[in-house]
C-alpha atoms as a PDB file:
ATOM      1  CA  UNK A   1     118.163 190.340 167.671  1.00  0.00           C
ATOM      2  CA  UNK A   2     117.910 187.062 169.304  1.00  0.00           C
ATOM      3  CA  UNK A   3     114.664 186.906 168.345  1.00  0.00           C
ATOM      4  CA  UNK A   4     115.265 186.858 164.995  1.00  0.00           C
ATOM      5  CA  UNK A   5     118.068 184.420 164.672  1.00  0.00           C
ATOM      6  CA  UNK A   6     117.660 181.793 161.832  1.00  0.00           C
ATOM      7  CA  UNK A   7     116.905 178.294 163.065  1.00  0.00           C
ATOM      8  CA  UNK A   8     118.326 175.665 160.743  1.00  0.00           C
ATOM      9  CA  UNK A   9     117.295 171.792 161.022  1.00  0.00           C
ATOM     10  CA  UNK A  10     119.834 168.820 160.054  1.00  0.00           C
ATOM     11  CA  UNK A  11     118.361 166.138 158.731  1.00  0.00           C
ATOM     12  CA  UNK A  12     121.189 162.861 158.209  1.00  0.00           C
ATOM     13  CA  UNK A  13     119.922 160.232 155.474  1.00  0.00           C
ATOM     14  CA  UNK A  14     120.563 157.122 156.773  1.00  0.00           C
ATOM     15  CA  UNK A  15     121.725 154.527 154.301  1.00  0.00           C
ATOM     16  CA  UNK A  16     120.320 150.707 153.812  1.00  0.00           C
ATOM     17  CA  UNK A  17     121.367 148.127 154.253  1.00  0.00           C
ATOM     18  CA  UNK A  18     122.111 145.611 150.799  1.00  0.00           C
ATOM     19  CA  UNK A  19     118.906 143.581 152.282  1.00  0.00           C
ATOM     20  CA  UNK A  20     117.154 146.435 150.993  1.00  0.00           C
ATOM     21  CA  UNK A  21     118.282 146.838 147.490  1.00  0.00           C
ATOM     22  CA  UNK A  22     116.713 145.592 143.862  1.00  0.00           C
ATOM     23  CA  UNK A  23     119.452 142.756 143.486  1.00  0.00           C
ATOM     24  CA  UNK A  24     117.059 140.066 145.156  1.00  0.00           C
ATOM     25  CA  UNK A  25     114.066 140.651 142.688  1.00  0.00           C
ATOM     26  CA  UNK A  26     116.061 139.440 139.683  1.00  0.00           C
ATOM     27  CA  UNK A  27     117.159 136.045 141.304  1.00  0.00           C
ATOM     28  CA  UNK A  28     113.682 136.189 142.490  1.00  0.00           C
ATOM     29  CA  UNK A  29     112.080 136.843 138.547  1.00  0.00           C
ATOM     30  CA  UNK A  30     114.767 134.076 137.827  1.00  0.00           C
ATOM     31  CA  UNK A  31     113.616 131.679 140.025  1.00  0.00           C
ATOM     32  CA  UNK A  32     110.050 132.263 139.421  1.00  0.00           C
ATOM     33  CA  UNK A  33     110.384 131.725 135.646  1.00  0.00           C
ATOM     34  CA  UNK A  34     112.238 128.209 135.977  1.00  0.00           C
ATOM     35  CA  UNK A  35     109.415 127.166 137.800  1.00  0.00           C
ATOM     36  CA  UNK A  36     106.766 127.867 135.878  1.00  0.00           C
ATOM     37  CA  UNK A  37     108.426 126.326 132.995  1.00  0.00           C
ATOM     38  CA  UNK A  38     108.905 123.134 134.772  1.00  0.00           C
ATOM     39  CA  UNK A  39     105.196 123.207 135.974  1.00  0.00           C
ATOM     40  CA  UNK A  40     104.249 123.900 132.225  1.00  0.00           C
ATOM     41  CA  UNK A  41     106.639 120.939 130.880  1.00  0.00           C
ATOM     42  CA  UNK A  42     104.945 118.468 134.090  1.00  0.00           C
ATOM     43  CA  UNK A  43     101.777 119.679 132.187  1.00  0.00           C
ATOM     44  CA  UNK A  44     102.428 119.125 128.657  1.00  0.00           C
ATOM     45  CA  UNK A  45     103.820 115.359 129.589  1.00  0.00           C
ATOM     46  CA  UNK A  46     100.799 114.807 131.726  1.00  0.00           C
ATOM     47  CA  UNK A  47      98.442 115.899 128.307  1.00  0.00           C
ATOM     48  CA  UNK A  48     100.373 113.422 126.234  1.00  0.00           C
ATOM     49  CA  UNK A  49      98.683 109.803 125.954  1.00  0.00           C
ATOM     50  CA  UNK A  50     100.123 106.447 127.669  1.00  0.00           C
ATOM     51  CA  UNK A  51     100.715 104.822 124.880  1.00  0.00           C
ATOM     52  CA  UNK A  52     103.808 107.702 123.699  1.00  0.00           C
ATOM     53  CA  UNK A  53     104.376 108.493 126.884  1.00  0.00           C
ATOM     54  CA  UNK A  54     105.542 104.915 126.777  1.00  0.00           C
ATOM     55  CA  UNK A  55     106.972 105.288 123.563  1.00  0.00           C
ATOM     56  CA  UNK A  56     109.077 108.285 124.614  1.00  0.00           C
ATOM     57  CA  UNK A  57     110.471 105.556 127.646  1.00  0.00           C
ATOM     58  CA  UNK A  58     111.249 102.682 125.335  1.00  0.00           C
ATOM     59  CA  UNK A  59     113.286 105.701 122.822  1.00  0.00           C
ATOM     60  CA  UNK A  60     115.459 106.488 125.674  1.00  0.00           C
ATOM     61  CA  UNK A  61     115.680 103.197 127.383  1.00  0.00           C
ATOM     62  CA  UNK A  62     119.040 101.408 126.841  1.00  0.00           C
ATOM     63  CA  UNK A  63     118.606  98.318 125.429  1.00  0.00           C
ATOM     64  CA  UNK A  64     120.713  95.043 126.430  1.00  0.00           C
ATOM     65  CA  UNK A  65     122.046  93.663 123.335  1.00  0.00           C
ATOM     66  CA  UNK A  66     122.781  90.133 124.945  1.00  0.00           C
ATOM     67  CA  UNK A  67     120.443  88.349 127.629  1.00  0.00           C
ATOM     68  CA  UNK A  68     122.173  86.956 130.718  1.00  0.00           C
ATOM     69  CA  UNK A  69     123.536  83.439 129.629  1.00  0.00           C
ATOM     70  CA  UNK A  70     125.502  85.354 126.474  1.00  0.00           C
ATOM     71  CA  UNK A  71     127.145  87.600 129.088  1.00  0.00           C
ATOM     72  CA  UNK A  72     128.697  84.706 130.969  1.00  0.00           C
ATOM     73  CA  UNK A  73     129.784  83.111 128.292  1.00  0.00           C
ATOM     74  CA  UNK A  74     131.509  86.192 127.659  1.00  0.00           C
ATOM     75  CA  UNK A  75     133.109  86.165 130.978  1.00  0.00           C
ATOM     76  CA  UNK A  76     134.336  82.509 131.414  1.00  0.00           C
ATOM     77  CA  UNK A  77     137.812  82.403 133.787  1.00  0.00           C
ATOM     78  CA  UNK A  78     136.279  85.074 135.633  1.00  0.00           C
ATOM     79  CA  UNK A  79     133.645  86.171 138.575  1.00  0.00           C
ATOM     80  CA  UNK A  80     130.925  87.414 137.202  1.00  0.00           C
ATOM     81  CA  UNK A  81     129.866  91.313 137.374  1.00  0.00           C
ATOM     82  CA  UNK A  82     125.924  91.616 139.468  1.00  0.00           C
ATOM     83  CA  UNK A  83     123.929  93.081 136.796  1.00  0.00           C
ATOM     84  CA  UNK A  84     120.958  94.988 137.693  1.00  0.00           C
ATOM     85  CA  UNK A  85     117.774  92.629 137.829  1.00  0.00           C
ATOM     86  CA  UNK A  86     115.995  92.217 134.761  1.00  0.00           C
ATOM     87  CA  UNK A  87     112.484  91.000 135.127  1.00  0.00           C
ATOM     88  CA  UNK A  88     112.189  87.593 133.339  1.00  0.00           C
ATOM     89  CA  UNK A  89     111.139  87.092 129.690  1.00  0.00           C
ATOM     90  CA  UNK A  90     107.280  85.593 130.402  1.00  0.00           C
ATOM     91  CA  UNK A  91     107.485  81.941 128.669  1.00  0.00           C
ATOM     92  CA  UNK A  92     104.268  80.860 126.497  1.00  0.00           C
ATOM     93  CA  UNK A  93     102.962  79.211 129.858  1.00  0.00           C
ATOM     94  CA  UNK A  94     103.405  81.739 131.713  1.00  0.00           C
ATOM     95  CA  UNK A  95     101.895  84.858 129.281  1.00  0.00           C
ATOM     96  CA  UNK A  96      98.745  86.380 130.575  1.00  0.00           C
ATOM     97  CA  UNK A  97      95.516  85.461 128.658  1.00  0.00           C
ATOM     98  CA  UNK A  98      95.409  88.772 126.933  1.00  0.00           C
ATOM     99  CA  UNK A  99      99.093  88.250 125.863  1.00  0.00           C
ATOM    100  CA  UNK A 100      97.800  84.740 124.172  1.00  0.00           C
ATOM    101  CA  UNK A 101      95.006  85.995 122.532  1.00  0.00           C
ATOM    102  CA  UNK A 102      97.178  88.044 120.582  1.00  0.00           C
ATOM    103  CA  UNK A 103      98.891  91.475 122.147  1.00  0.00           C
ATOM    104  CA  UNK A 104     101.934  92.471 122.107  1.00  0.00           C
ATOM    105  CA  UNK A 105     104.662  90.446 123.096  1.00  0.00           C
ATOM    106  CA  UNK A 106     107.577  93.666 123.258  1.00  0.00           C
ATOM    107  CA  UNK A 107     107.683  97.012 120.876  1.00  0.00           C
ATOM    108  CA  UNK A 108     108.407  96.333 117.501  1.00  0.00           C
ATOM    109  CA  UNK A 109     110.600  99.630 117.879  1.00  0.00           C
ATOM    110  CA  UNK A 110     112.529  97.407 120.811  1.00  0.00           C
ATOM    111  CA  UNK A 111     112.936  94.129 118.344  1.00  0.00           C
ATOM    112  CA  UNK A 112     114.042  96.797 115.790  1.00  0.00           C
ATOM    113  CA  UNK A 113     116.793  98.646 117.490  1.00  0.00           C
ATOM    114  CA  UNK A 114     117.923  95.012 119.119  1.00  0.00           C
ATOM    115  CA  UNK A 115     118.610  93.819 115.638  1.00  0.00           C
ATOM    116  CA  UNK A 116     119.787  96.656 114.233  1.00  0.00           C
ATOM    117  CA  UNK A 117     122.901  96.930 117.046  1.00  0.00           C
ATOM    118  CA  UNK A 118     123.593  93.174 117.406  1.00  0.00           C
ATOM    119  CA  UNK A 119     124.263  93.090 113.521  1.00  0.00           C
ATOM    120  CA  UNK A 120     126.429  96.625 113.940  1.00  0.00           C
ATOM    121  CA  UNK A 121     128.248  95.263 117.180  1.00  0.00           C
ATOM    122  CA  UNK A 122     129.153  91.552 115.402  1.00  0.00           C
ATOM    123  CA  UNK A 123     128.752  91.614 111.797  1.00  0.00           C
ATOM    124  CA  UNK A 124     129.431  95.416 111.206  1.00  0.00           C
ATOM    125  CA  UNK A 125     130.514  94.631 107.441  1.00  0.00           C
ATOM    126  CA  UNK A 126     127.199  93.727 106.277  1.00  0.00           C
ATOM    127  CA  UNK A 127     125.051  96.099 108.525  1.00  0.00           C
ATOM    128  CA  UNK A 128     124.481  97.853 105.212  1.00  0.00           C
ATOM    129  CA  UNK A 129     122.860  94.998 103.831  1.00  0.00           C
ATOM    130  CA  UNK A 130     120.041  94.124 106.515  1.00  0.00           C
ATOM    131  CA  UNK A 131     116.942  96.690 106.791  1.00  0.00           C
ATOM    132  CA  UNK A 132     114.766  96.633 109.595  1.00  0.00           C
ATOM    133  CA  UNK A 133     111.233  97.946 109.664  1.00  0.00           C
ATOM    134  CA  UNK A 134     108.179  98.146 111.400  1.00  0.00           C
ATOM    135  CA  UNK A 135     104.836  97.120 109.681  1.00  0.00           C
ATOM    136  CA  UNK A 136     101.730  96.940 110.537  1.00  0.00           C
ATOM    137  CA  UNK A 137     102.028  93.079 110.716  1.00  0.00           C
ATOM    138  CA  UNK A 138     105.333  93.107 113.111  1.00  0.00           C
ATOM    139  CA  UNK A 139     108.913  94.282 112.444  1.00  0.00           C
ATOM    140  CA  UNK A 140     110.416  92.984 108.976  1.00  0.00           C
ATOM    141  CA  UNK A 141     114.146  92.240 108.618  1.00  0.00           C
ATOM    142  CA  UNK A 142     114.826  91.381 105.094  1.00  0.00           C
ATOM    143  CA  UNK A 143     118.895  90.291 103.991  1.00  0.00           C
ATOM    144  CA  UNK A 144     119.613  92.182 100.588  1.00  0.00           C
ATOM    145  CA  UNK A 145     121.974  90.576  98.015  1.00  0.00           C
ATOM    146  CA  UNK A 146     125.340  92.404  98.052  1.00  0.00           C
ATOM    147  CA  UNK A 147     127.743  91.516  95.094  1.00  0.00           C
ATOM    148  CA  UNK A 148     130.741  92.441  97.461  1.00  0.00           C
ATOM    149  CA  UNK A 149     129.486  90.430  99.880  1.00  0.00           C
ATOM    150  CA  UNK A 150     126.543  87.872  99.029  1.00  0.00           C
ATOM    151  CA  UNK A 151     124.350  85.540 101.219  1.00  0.00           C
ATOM    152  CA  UNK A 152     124.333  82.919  99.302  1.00  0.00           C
ATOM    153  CA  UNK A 153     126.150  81.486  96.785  1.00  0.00           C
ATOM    154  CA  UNK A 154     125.610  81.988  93.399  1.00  0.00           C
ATOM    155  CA  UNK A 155     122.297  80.333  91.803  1.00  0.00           C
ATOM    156  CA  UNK A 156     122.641  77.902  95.817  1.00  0.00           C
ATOM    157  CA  UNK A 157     120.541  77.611  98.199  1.00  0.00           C
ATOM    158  CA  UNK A 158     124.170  77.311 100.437  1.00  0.00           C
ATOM    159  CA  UNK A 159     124.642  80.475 102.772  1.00  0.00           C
ATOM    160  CA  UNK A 160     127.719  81.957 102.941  1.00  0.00           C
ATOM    161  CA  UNK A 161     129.849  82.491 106.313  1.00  0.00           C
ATOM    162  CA  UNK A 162     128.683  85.994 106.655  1.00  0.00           C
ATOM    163  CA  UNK A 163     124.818  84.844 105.475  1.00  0.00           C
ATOM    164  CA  UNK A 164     124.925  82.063 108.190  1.00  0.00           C
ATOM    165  CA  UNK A 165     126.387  84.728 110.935  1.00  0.00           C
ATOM    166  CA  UNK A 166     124.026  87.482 110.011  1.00  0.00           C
ATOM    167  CA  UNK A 167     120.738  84.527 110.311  1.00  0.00           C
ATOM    168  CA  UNK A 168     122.810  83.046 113.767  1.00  0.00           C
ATOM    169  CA  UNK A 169     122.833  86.460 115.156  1.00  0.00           C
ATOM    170  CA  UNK A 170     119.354  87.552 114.417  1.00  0.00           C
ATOM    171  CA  UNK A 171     117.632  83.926 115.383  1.00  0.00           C
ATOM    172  CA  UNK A 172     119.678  84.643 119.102  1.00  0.00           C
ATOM    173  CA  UNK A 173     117.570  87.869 119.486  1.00  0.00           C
ATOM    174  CA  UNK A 174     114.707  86.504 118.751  1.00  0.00           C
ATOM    175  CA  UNK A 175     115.066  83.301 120.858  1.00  0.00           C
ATOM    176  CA  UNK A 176     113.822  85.030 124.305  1.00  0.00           C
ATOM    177  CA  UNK A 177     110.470  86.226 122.338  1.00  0.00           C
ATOM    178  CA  UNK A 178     107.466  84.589 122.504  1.00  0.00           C
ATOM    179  CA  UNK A 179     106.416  86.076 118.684  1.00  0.00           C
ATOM    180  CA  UNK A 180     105.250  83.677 115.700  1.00  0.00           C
ATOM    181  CA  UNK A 181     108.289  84.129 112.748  1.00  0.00           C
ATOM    182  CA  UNK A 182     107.498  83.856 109.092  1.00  0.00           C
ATOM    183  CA  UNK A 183     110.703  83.445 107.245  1.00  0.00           C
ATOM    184  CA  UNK A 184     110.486  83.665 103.200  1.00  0.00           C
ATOM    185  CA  UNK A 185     112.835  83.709 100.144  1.00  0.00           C
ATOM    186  CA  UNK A 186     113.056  86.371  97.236  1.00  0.00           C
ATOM    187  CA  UNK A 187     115.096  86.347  93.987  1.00  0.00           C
ATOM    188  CA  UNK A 188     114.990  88.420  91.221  1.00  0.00           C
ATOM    189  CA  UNK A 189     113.672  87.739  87.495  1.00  0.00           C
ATOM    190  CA  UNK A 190     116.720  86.221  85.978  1.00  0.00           C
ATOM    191  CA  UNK A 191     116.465  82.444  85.188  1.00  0.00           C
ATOM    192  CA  UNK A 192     119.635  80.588  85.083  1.00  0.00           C
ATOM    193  CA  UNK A 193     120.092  78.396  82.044  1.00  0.00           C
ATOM    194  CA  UNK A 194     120.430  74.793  83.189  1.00  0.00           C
ATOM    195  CA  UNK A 195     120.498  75.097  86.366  1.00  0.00           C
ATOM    196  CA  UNK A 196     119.562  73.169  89.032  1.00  0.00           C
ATOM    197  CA  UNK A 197     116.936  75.377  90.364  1.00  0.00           C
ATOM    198  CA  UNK A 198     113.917  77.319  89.060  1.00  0.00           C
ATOM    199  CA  UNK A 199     113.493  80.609  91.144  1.00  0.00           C
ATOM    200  CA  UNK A 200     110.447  79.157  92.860  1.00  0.00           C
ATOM    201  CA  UNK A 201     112.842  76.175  94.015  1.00  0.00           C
ATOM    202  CA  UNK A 202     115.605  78.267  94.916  1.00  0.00           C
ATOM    203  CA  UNK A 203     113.924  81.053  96.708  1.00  0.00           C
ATOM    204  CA  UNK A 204     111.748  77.969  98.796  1.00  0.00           C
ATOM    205  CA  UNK A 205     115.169  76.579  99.663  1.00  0.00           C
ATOM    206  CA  UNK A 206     116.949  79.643 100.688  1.00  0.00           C
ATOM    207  CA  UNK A 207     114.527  80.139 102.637  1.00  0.00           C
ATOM    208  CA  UNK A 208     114.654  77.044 104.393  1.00  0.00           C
ATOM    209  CA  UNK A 209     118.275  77.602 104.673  1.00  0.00           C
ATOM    210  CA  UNK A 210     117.604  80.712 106.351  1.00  0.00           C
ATOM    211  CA  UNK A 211     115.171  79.040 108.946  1.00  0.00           C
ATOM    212  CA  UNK A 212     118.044  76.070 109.650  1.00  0.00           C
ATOM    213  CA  UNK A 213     121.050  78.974 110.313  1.00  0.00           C
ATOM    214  CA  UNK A 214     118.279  80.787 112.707  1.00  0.00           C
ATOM    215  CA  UNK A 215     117.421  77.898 115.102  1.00  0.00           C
ATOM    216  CA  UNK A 216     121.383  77.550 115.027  1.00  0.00           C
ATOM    217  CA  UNK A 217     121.126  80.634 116.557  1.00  0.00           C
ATOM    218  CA  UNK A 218     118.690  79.823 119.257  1.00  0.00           C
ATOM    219  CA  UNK A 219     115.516  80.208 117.513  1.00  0.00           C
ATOM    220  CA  UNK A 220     113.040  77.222 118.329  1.00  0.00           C
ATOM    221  CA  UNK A 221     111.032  75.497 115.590  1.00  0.00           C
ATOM    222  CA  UNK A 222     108.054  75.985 117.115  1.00  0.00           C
ATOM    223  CA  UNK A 223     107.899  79.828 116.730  1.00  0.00           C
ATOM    224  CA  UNK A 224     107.717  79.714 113.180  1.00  0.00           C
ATOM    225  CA  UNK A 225     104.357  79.950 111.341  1.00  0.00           C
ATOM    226  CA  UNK A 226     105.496  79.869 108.049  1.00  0.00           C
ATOM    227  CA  UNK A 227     108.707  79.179 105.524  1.00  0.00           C
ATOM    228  CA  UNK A 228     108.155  80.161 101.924  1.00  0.00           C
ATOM    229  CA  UNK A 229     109.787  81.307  98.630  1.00  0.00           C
ATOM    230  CA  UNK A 230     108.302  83.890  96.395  1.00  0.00           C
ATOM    231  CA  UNK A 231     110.575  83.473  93.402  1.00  0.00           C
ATOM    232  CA  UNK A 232     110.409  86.990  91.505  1.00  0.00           C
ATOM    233  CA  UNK A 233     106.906  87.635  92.654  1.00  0.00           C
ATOM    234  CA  UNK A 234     107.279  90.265  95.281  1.00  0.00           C
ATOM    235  CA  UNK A 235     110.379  92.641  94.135  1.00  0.00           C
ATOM    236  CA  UNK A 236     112.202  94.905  96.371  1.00  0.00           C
ATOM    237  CA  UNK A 237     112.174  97.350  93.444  1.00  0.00           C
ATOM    238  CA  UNK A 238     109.121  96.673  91.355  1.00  0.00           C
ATOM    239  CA  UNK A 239     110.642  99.023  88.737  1.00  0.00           C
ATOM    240  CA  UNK A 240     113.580  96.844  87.794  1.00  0.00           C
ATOM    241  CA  UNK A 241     112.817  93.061  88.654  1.00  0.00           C
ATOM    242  CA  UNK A 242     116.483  92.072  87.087  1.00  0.00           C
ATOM    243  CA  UNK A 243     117.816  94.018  90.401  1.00  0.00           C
ATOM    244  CA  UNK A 244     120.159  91.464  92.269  1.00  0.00           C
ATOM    245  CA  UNK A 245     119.196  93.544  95.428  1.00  0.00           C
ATOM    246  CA  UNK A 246     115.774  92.076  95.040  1.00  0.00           C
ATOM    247  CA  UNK A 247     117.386  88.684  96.052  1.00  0.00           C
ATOM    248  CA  UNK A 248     116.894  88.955  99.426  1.00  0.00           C
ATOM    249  CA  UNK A 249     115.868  86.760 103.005  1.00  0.00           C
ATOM    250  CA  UNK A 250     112.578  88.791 104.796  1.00  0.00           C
ATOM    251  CA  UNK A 251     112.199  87.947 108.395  1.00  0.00           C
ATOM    252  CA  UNK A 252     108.743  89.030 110.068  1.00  0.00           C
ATOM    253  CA  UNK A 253     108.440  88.856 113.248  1.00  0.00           C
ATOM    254  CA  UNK A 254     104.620  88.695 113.908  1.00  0.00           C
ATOM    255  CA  UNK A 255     103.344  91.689 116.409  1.00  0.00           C
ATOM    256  CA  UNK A 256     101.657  89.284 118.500  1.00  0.00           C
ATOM    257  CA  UNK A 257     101.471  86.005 120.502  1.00  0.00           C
ATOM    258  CA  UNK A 258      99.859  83.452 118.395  1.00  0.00           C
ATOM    259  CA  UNK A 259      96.630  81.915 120.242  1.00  0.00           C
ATOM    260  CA  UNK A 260      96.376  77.946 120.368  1.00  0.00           C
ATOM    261  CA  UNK A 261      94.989  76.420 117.453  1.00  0.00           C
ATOM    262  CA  UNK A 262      96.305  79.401 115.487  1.00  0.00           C
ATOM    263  CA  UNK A 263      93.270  81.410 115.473  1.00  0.00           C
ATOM    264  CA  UNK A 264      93.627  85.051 113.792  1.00  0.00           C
ATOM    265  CA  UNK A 265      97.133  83.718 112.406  1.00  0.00           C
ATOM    266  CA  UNK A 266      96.015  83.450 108.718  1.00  0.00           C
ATOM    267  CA  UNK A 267      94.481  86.835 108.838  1.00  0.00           C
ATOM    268  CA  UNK A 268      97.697  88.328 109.849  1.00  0.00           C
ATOM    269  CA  UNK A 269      99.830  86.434 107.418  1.00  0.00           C
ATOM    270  CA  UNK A 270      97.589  87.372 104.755  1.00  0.00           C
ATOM    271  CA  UNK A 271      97.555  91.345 105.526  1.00  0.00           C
ATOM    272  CA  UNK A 272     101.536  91.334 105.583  1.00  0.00           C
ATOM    273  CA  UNK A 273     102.602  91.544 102.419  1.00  0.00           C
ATOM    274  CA  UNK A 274     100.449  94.813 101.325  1.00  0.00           C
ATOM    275  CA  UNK A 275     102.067  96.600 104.019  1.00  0.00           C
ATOM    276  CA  UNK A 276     104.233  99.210 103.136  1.00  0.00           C
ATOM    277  CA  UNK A 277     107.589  99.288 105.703  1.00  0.00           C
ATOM    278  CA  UNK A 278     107.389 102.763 107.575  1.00  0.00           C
ATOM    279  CA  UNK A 279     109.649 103.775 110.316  1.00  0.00           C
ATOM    280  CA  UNK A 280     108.201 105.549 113.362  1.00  0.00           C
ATOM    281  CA  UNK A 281     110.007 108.849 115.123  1.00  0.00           C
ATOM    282  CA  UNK A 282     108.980 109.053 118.529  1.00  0.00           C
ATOM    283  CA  UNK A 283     110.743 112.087 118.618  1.00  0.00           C
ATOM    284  CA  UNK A 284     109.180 113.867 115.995  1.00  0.00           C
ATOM    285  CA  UNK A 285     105.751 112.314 117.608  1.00  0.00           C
ATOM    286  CA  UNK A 286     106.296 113.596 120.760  1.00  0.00           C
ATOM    287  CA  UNK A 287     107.168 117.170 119.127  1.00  0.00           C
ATOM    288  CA  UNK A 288     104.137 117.608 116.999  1.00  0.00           C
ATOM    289  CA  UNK A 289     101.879 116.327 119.806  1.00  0.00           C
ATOM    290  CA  UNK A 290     103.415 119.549 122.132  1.00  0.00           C
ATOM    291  CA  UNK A 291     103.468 121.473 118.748  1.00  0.00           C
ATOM    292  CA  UNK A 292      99.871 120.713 118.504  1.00  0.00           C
ATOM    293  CA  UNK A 293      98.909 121.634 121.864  1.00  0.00           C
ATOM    294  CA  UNK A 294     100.270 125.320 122.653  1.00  0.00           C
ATOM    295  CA  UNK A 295      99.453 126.135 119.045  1.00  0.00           C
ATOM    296  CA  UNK A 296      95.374 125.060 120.187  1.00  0.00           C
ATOM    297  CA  UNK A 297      95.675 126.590 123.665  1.00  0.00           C
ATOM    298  CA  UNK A 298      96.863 129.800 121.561  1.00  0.00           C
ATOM    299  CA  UNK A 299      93.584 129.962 119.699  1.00  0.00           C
ATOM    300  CA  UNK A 300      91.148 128.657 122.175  1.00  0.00           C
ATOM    301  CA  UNK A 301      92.585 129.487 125.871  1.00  0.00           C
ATOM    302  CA  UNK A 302      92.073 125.739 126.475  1.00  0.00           C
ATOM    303  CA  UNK A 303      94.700 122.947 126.215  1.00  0.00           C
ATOM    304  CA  UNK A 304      94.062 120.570 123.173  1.00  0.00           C
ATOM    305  CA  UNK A 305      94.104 116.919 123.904  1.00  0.00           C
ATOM    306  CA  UNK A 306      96.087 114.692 121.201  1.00  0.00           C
ATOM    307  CA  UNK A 307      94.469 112.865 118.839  1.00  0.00           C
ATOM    308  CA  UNK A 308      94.099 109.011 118.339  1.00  0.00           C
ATOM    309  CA  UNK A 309      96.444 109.011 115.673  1.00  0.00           C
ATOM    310  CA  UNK A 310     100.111 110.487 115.653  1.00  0.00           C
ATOM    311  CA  UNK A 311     101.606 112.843 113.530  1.00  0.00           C
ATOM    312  CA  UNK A 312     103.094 110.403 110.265  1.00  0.00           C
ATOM    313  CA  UNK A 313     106.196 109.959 110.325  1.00  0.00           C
ATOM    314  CA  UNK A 314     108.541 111.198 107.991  1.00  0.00           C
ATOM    315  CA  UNK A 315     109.312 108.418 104.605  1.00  0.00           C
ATOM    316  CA  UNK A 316     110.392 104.793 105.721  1.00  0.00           C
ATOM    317  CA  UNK A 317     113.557 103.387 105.214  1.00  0.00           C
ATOM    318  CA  UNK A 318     114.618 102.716 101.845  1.00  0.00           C
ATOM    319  CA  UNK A 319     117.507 100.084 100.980  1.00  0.00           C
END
């Protein structure tokens, strides 16, 4: 009987530990993806050119509005806050040969959003009137007639107070640049009877105005390369010359250093005024450029490199 006694074998089933569960492979999977998206973003940035990588820097840069002898007077009666150390605005002397044979002195996208904040942050009611572009030639500011709230006065070369502050304020940004100005006058196709002024005289004076209320502001005289009136010759809105808004002030400031003796300078001046206004989007640049890329790599297997020229920008700015 003993013989044939059952034998029967326990076998416990040790439990693990949590070390050994699945929980670790998500944070893991997590981890993992996060960075091979940050190795693929290091990648796409390294693929994009210097000149919108550079681009991309000056979009998010914050821009000071008012250099360092504004801000004290700003301050007077008090001690003065330590600003962060700018590195100082190169003077003509001072500007590397390439600068003065003719490169650029600051991005036109910089002059254009230095404007366009000075005139919100002190003249906010006529921010409507003054449009700021960038051209092929340099970045245009041009002063629109605004019956509310005019430039000048009627059939005058005289600026009004908000003209004259508007001018002040934009000849103050410009003052630290070393780039030529060309200032000219606009009106639109109505003759006044008897006046004192034809629209050729008028617009030539305004325009001289304009120049006087800019090196008020801190402008020098010996940035500008030209002061001129157009009369009714080159309308805002070709399609209705009688259009007060085609009375108007049109700063350019030139997009580069001028040279001694003032070589290249008539070319430039020449070019300007077939230029249509357009307004870049870095943005959108730097979108279409990644856009452009993956949507390559798809087809191929092998990155695509951007092209010389950027993706055009949506329509420019219409007043």
């Amino acid at each position: 009987m003993a013989e044939n006694k059952s034998i029967i074998i326990k076998k416990i089933k040790k439990g693990h530990s949590a070390a050994h569960g699945g929980a670790w492979k998500v944070a893991y999977a997590d981890f993992m993806t996060a960075m091979m998206a940050f190795f693929l973003l290091m990648w796409l940035l390294s693929m994009v050119v210097p000149e919108k990588r550079a681009g991309v820097e000056q979009y998010f840069k914050e821009f000071s509005l008012f250099d360092k002898q504004n801000a004290l007077d700003v301050r007077q009666g008090g001690a003065m806050i330590p600003d962060k150390e700018k590195p100082p605005v190169p003077q003509r002397d001072e500007l590397t040969g390439a600068a003065k044979e003719g490169s650029l002195a600051i991005q036109p996208v910089q002059i254009q959003q230095k404007i366009r904040a000075a005139v919100n942050v002190n003249l906010p009611e006529v921010k409507d009137q003054i449009f700021v572009d960038v051209t092929e030639a340099g970045v245009r500011i041009q002063l629109v007639y605004d019956e509310k709230n005019p430039m000048f006065a009627k059939g005058s070369p005289e600026l009004t107070a908000s003209g004259r502050k508007a001018l002040q304020i934009i000849g103050d940004q410009l003052r630290p640049l070393p780039n030529k100005v060309v200032v000219e006058g606009h009106t639109d196709s109505i003759n006044y009877s008897g006046g004192k002024y034809t629209n050729w005289e008028l617009s030539t004076q305004r325009a001289s105005s304009a120049r006087v209320a800019m090196e008020q502001g801190g402008m020098t005289e010996d940035r500008l390369a030209r002061v001129s009136g157009y009369a009714a010759t080159q309308p805002l809105f070709p399609d209705d010359p009688t259009d007060g808004r085609n009375r108007r002030i049109s700063v350019l400031v030139m997009n580069y250093v001028a040279p001694e003796g003032g070589r290249g300078l008539q070319e430039a001046l020449g070019a300007e005024g077939q230029v249509k206004p357009k307004q870049p989007n870095i943005a959108e640049e730097l979108n279409a450029t990644i856009e452009q890329m993956l949507s390559a790599e798809g087809r191929t297997g092998v990155p695509a490199k951007p092209g010389d020229k950027p993706a055009a920008p949506k329509g420019g700015h219409k007043p």
